[in-house]
Protein backbone atom coordinates (compact mmCIF):
# COMPACT_ATOMS: atom_id res chain seq x y z
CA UNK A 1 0.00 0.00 0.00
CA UNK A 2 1.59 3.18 -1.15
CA UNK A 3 -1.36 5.58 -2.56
CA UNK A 4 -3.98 7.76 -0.17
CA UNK A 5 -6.39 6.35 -2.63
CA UNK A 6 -5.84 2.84 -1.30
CA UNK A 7 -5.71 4.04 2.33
CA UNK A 8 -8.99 5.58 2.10
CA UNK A 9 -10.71 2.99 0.54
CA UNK A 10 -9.91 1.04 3.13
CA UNK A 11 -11.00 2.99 6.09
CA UNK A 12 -14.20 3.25 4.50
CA UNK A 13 -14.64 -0.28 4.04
CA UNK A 14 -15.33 -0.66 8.07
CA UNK A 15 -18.87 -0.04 8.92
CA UNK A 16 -20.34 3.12 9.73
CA UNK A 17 -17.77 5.45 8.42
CA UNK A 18 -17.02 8.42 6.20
CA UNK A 19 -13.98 11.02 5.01
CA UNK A 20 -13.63 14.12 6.08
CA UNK A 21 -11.22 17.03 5.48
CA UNK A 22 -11.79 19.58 8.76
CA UNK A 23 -8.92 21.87 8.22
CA UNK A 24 -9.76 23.31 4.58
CA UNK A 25 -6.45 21.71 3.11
CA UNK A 26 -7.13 18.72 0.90
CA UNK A 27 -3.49 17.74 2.28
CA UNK A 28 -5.21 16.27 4.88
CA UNK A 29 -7.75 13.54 4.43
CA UNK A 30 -9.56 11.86 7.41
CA UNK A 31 -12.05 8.74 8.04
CA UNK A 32 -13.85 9.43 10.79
CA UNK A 33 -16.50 7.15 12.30
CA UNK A 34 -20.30 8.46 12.52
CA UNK A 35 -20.62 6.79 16.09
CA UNK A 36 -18.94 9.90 17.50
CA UNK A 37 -17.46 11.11 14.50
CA UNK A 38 -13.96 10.56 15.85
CA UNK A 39 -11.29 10.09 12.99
CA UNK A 40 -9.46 6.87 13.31
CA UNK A 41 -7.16 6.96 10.01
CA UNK A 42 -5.61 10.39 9.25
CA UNK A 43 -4.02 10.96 5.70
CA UNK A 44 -2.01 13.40 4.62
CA UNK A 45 1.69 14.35 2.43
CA UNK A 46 5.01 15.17 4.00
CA UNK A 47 8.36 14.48 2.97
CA UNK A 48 7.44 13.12 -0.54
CA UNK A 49 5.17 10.19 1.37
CA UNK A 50 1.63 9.24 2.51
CA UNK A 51 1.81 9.41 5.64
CA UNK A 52 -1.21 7.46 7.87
CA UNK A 53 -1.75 8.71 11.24
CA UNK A 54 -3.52 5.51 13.50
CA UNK A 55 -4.56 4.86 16.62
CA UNK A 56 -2.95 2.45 18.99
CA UNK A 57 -2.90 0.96 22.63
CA UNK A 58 0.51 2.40 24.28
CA UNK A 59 1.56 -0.91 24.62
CA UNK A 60 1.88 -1.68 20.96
CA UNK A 61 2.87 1.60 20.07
CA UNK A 62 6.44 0.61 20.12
CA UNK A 63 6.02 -2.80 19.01
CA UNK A 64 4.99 -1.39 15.60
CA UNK A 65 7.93 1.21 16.07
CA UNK A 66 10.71 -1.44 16.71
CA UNK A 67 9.13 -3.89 14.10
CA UNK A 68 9.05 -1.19 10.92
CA UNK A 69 11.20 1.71 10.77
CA UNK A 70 8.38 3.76 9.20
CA UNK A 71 6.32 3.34 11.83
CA UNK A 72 6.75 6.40 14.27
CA UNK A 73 5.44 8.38 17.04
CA UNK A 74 2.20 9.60 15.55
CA UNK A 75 3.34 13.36 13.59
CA UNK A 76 1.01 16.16 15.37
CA UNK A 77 -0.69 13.91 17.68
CA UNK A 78 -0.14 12.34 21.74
CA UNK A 79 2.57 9.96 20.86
CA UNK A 80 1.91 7.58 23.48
CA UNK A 81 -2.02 6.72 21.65
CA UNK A 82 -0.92 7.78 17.61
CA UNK A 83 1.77 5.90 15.35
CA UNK A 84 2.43 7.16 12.00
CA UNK A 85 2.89 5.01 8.94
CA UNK A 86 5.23 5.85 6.21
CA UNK A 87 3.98 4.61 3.12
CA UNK A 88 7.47 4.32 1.38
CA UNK A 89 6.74 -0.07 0.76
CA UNK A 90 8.53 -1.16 3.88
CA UNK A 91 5.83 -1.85 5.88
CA UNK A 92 3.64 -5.02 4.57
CA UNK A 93 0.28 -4.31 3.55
CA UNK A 94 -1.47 -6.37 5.86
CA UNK A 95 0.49 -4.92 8.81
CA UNK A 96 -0.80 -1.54 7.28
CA UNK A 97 -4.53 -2.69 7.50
CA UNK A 98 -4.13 -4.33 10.70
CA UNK A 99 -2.47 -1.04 12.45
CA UNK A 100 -5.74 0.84 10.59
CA UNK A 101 -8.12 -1.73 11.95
CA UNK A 102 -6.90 -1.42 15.09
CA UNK A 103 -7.07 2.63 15.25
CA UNK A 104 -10.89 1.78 14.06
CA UNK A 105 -11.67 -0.48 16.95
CA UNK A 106 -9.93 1.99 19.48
CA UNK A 107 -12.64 4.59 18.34
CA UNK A 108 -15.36 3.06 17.21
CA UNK A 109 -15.10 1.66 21.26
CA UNK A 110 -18.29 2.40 23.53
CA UNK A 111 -19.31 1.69 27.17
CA UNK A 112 -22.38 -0.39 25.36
CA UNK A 113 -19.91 -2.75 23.39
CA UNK A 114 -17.57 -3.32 25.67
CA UNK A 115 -19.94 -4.58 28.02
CA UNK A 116 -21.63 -6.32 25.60
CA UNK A 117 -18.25 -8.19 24.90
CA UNK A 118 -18.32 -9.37 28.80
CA UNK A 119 -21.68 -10.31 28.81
CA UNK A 120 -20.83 -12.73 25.88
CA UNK A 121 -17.55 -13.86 28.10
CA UNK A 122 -20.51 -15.44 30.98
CA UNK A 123 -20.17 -19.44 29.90
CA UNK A 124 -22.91 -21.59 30.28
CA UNK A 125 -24.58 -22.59 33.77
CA UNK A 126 -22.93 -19.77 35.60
CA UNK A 127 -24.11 -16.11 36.28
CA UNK A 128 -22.55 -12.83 36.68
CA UNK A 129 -23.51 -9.89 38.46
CA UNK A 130 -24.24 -6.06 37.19
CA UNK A 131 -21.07 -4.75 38.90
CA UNK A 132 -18.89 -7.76 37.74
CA UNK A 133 -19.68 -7.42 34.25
CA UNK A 134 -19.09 -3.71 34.72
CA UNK A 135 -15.89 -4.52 36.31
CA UNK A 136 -14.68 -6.92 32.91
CA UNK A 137 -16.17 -3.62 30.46
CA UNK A 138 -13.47 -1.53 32.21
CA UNK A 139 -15.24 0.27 35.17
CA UNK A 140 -17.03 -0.99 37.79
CA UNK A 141 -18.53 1.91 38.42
CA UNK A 142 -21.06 1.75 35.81
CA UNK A 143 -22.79 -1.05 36.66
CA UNK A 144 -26.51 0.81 36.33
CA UNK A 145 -24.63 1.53 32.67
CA UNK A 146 -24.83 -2.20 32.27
CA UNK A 147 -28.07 -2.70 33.27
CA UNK A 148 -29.02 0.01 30.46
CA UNK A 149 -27.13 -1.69 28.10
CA UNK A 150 -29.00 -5.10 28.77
CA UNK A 151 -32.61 -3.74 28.13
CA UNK A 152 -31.15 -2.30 24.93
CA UNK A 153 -29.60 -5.56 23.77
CA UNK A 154 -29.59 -5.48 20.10
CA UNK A 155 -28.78 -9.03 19.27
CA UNK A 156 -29.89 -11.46 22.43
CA UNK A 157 -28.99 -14.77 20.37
CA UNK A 158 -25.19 -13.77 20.69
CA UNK A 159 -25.68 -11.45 23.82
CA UNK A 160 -26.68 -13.93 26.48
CA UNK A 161 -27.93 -11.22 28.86
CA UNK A 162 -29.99 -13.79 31.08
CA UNK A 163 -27.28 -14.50 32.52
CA UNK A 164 -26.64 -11.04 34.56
CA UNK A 165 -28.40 -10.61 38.21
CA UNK A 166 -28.03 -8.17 40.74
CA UNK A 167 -25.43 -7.93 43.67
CA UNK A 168 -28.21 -10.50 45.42
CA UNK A 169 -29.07 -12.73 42.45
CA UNK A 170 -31.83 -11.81 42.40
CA UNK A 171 -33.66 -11.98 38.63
CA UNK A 172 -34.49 -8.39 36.23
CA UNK A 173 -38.16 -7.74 36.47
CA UNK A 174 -40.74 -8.50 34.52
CA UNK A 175 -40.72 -5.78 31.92
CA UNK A 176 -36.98 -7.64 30.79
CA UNK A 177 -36.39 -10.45 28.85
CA UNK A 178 -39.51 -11.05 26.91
CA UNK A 179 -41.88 -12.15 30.37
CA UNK A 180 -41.77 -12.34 34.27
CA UNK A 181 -40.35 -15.67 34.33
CA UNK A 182 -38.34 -15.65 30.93
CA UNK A 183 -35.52 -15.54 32.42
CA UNK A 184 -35.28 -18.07 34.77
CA UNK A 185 -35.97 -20.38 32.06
CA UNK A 186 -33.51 -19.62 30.09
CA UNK A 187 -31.39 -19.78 33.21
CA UNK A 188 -32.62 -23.10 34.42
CA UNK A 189 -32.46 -24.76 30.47
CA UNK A 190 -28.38 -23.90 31.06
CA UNK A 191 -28.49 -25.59 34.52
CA UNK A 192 -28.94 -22.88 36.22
CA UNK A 193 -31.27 -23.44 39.68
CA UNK A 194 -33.55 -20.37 40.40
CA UNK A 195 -35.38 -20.44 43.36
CA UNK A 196 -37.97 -17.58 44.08
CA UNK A 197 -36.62 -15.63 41.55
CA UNK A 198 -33.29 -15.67 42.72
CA UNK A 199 -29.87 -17.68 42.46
CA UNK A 200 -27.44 -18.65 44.61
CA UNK A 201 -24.44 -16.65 44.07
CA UNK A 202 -22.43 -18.92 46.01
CA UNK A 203 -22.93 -21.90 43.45
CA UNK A 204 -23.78 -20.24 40.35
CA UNK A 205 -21.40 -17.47 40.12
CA UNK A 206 -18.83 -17.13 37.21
CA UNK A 207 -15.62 -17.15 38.59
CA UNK A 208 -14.24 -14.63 35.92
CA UNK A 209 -12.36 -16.95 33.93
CA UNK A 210 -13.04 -18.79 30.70
């Protein structure tokens, strides 16, 4: 990958997306994602090369740095979060689309998917409470978030949200999960024993582990 043209084309491929060029300088071409309408993929000229501008966790910041010598701290931007990629054909083109998916996922992120992602983490015959899947989403502190999240659940089939119950475990109410006692069945077809609209925390519990 050595042209904008390709660079852009794939930033736009991920869902929900669009270019934009904020500063009035068509030097500088963005993709920005219409969640929050962040930019994730920054393109732009200097030095004779495309230059791409990504997001990236500081931890793999410098694994990207000491792997390709065009990769380096991101040009204009915190250098801990940004790399910049130096389209001069050094750096592999799937190593360039990974570092570009990555920036995507970093700010397409949302309290809502992440704890989505726990919720789908809960195995089989084993519960988790509001606060502990709060806790796996990154903050335990938004564990009414969570329950917010739940009611909202786009895609229950994948999203086994049945399987969350308060600090007492204790079952949602009726208004959740398609019917009063929905849930416990669902609970009690995975082996899960729900007594009086509650479950024993102490046996059912997911331990936080795989």
């Amino acid at each position: 990958m050595k042209t904008r043209e390709e660079a852009l084309k794939y930033g736009l491929s991920f869902p929900n997306t669009y270019q934009d060029a904020p500063f009035h300088d068509p030097n500088w071409q963005l993709v920005r994602y219409k969640g929050n309408n962040k930019a994730f993929l920054w393109t732009y000229e200097r030095d004779g090369y495309i230059n791409l501008n990504v997001k990236v966790e500081p931890d793999k910041a410098f694994l990207w740095r000491d792997m390709y010598e065009s990769v380096i701290p991101g040009y204009h931007q915190n250098k801990e979060h940004w790399n910049t990629i130096i389209l001069d054909g050094s750096v592999s083109d799937d190593d360039v689309k990974v570092m570009i998916a990555e920036s995507y996922d970093l700010i397409s992120d949302s309290p809502s998917k992440r704890i989505y992602e726990a919720v789908k983490l809960i195995p089989k015959g084993c519960v988790a409470t509001y606060a502990q899947v709060a806790e796996k989403a990154g903050d335990r502190k938004m564990a009414r978030a969570v329950g917010n999240a739940l009611h909202k659940n786009p895609d229950p089939s994948t999203i086994p949200c049945h399987r969350v119950v308060n600090a007492k475990g204790e079952l949602a109410g009726e208004y959740a999960f398609g019917g009063a006692w929905q849930q416990a069945k669902l609970l009690e077809a995975e082996g899960v024993e729900v007594n009086d609209g509650k479950v024993d925390l102490t046996r059912f519990q997911w331990s936080g582990e795989r």
